[in-house]
Protein backbone atom coordinates (compact mmCIF):
# COMPACT_ATOMS: atom_id res chain seq x y z
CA UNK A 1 -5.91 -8.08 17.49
CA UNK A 2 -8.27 -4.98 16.04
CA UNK A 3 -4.61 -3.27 15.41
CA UNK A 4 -3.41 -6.16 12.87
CA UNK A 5 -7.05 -6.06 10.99
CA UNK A 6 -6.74 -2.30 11.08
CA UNK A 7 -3.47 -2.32 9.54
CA UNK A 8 -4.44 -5.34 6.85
CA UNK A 9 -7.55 -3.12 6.23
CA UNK A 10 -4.70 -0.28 5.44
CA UNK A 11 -3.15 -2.49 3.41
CA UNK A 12 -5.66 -3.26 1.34
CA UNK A 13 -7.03 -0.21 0.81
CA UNK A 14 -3.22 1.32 -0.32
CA UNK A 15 -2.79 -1.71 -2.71
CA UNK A 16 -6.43 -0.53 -4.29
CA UNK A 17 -6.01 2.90 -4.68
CA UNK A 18 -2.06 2.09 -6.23
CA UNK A 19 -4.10 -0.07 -8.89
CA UNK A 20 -6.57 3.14 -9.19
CA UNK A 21 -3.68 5.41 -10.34
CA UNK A 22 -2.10 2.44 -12.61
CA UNK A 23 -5.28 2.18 -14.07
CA UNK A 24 -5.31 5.82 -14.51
CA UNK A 25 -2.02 5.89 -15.98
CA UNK A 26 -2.92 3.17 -18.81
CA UNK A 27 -6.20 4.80 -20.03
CA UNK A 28 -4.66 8.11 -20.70
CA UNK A 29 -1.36 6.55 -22.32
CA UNK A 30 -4.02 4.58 -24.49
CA UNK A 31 -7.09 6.59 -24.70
CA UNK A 32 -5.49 10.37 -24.50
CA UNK A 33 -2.40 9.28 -25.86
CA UNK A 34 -0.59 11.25 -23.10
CA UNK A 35 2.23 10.16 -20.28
CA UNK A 36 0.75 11.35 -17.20
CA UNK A 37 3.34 11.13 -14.57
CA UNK A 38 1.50 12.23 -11.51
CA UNK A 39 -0.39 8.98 -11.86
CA UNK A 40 2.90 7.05 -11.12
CA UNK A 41 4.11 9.17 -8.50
CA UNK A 42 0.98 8.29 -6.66
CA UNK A 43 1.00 5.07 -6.70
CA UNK A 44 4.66 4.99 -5.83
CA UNK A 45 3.76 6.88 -3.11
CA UNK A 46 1.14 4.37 -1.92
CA UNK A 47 3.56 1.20 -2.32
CA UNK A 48 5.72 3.03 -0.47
CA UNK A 49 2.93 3.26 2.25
CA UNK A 50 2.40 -0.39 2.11
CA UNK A 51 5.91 -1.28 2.89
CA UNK A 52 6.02 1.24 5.87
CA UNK A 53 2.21 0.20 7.10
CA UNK A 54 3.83 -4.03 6.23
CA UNK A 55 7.12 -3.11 8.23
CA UNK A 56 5.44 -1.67 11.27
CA UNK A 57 2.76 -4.59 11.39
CA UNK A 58 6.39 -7.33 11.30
CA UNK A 59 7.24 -5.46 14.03
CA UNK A 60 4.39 -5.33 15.74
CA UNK A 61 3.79 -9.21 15.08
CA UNK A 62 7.62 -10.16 16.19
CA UNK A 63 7.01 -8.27 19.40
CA UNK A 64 4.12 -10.12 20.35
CA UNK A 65 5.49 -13.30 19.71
CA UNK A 66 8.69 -12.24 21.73
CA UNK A 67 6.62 -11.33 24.95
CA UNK A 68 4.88 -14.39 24.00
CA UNK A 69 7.69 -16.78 25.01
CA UNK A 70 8.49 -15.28 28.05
C-alpha cells in the first residue's frame, strides 16, 4: 500500500510543478512580453511523467487485483 501513496504523492507533485512552468510561461508572455518555450517543454515533460508514473500504478493496481482472485 506505501507504493500506491508513493506513486499518488508522485503524481501530485508532477501535476504541481507542470502548473509551476505554465504559470511561468503566462507571466513572461504577459509581463515580459516574451514566448519562452523552455517553460512548455517542461511541463510537457512532466505530463509526460504523469502518464508513465499513472500507467505503471494501473498496472500495478490490475496485478493486485488479479492475484487477488486467485
Amino acid at each position: 500500500m506505501d507504493i500506491i501513496l508513493l506513486a499518488y504523492l508522485v503524481i501530485f507533485a508532477l501535476f504541481g510543478t507542470a502548473a509551476s512552468y505554465f504559470v511561468r510561461y503566462i507571466y513572461a508572455y504577459w509581463v515580459h512580453n516574451t514566448m519562452q518555450v523552455k517553460y512548455i517543454y517542461k511541463a510537457g515533460i512532466c505530463i509526460i511523467s504523469v502518464v508513465i508514473v499513472s500507467g505503471i500504478l494501473l498496472h500495478y493496481l490490475l496485478n493486485l487485483d488479479c492475484l487477488a482472485l486467485l
